[in-house]
N, C-alpha and C. Protein backbone atom coordinates (compact mmCIF):
# COMPACT_ATOMS: atom_id res chain seq x y z
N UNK A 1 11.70 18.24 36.47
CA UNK A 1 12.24 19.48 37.03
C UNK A 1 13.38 19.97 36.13
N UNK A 2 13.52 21.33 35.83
CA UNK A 2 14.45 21.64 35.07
C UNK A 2 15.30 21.69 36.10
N UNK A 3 16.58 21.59 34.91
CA UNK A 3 18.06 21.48 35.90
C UNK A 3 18.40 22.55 36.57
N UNK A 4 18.49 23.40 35.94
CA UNK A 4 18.07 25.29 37.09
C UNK A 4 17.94 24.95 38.30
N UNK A 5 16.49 24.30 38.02
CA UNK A 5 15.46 24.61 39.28
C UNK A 5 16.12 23.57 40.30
N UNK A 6 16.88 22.46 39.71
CA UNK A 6 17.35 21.69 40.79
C UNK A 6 18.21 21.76 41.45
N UNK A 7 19.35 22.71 40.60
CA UNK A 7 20.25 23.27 41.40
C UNK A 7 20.55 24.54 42.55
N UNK A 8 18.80 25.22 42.71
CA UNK A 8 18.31 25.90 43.36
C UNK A 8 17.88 25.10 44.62
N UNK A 9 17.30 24.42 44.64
CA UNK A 9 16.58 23.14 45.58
C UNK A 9 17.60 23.56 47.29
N UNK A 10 17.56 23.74 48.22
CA UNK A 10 17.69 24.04 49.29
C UNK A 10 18.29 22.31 50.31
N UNK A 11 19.35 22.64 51.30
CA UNK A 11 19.48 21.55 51.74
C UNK A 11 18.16 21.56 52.77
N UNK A 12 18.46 20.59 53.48
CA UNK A 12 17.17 20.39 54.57
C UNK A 12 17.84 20.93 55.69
N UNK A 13 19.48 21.01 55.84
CA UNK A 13 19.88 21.94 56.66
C UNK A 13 21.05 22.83 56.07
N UNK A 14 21.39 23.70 56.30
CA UNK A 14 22.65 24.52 55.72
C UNK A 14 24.05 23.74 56.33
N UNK A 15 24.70 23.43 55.17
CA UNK A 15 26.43 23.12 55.71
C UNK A 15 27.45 24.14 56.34
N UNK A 16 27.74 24.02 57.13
CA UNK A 16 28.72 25.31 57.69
C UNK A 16 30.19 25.15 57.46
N UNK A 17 31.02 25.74 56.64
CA UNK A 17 32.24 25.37 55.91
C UNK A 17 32.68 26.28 57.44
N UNK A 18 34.38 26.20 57.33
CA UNK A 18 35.28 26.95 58.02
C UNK A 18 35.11 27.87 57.61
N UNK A 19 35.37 29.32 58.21
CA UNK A 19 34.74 30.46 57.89
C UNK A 19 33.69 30.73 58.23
N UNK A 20 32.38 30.32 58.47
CA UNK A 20 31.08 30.42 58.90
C UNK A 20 30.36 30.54 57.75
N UNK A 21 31.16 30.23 56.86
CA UNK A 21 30.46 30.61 55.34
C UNK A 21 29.70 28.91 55.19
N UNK A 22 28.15 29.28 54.67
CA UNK A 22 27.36 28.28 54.66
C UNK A 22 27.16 27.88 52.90
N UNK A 23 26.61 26.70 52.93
CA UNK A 23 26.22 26.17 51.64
C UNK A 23 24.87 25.42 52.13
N UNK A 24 23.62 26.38 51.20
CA UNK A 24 22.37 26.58 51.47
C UNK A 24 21.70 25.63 50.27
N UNK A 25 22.05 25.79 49.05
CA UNK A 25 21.66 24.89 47.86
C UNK A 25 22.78 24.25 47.61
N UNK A 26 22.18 23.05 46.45
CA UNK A 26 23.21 22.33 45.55
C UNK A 26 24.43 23.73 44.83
N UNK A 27 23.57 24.54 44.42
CA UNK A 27 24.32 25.79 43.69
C UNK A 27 25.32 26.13 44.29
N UNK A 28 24.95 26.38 45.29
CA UNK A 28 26.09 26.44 46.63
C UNK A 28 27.34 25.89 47.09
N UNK A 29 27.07 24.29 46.98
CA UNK A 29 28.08 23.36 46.65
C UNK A 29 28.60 23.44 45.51
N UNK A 30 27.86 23.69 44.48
CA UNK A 30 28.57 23.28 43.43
C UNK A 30 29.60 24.61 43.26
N UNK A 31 29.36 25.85 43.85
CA UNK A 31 29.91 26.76 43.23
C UNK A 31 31.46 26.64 44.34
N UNK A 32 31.06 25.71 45.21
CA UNK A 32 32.73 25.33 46.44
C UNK A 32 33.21 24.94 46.42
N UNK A 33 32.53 23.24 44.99
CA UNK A 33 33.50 22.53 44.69
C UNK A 33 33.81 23.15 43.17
N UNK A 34 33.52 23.88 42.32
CA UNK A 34 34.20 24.48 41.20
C UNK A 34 35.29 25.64 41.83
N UNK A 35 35.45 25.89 43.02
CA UNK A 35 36.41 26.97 43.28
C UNK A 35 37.74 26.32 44.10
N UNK A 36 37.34 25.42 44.32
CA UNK A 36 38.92 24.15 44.44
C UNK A 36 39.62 23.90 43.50
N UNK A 37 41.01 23.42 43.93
CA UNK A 37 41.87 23.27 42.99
C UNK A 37 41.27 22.18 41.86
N UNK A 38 41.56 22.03 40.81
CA UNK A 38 41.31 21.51 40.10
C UNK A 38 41.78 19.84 40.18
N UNK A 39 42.62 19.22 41.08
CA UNK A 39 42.74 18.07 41.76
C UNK A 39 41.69 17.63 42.36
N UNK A 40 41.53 18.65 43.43
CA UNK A 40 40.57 18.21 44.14
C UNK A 40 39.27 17.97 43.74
N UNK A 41 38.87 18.94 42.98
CA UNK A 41 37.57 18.98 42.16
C UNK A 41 37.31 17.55 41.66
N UNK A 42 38.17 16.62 41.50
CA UNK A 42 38.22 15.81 40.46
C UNK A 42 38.02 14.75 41.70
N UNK A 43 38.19 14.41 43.42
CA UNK A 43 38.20 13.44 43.74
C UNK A 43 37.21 13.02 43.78
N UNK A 44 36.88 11.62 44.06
CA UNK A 44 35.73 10.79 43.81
C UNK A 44 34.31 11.10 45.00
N UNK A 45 34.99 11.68 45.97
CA UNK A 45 34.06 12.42 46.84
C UNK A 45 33.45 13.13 46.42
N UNK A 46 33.69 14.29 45.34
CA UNK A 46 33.05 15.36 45.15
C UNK A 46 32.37 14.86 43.83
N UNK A 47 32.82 13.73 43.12
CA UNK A 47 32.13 13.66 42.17
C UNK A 47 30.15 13.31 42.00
N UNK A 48 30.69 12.01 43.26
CA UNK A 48 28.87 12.07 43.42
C UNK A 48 27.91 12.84 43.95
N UNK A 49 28.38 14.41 44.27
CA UNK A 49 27.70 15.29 44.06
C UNK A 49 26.88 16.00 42.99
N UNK A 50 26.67 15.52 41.67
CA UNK A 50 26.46 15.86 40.60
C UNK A 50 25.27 15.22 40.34
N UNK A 51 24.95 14.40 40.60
CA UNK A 51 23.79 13.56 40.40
C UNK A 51 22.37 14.37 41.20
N UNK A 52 21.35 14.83 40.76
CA UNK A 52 20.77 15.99 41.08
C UNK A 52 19.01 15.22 41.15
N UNK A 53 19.20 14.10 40.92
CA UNK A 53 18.11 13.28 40.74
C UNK A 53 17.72 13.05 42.02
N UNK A 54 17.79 12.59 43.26
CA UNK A 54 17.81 12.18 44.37
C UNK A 54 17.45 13.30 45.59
N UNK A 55 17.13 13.10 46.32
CA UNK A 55 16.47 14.07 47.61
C UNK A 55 17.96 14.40 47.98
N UNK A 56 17.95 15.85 48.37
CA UNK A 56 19.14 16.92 48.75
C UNK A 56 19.56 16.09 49.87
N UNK A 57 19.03 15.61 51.07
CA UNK A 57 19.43 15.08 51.84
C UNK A 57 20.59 13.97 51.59
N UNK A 58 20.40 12.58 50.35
CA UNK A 58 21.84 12.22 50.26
C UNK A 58 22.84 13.28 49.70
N UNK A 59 22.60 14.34 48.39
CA UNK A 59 23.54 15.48 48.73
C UNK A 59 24.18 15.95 49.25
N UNK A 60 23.63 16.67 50.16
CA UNK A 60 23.90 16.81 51.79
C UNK A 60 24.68 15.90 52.49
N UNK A 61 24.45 14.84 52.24
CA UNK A 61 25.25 13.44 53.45
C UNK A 61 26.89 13.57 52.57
N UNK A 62 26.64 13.74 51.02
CA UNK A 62 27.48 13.15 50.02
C UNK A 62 28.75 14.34 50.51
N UNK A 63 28.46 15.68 50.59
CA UNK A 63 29.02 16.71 50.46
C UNK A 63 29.67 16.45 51.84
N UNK A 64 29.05 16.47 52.94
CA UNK A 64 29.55 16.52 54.62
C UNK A 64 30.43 15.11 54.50
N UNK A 65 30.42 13.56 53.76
CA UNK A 65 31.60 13.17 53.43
C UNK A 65 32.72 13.59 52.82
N UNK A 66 32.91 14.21 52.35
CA UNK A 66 33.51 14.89 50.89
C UNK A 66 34.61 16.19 51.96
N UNK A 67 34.17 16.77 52.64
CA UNK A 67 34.49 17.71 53.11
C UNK A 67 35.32 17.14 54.51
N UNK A 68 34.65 15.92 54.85
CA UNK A 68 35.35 15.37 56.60
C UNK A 68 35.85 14.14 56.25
N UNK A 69 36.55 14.09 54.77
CA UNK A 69 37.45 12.73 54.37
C UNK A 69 38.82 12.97 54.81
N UNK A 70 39.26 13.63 55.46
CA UNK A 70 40.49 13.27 56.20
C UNK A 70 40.51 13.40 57.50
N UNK A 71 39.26 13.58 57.99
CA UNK A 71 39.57 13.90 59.61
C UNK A 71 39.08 12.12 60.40
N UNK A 72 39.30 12.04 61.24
CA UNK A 72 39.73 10.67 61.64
C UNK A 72 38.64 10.66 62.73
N UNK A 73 37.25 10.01 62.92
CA UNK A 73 36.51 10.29 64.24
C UNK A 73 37.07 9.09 65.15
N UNK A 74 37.08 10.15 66.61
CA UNK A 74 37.49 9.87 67.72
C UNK A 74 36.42 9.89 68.86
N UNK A 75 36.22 8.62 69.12
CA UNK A 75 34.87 8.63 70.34
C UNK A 75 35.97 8.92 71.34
N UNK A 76 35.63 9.83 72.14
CA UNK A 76 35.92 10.30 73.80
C UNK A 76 35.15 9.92 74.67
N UNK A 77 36.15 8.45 75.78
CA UNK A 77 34.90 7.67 76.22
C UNK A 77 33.96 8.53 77.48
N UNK A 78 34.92 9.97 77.52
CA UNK A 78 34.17 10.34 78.69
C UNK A 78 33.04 10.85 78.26
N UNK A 79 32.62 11.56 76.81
CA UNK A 79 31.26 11.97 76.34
C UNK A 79 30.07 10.76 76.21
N UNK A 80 30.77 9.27 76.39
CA UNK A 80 29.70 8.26 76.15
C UNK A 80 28.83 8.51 77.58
């Protein structure tokens, strides 16, 4: 597959950033993590996004880590 074409490749679901603004392809991501500060760009979260070899789905998993690395999950025992 040319690299183009892989960075076209579609998630299996759309990411929904704050804003309601979505990320539909890798292109997508890539164009959200090139518009971060240049720190951030660089953390190790966002890096294994680059690897284009692999089904969008770990992509996808890689990016929704990347994006919810500081929020802290909280089970609420009343939703169990």
């Amino acid at each position: 597959m040319k690299r183009t074409a892989a960075w076209a490749r579609p998630f299996d679901d759309p990411i929904l950033l704050p804003g309601r603004r979505e990320l539909v392809t890798l292109r997508d991501a890539d164009d959200y993590i090139t518009s971060l500060p240049k720190a951030e760009q660089n953390l190790d979260e966002w890096q294994a996004v680059v690897n284009l070899n692999g089904p969008t789905m770990m992509a996808r998993i890689v990016v929704m880590r990347a994006l919810n690395r500081n929020t802290k999950g909280v089970l609420n025992p009343l939703d169990a």
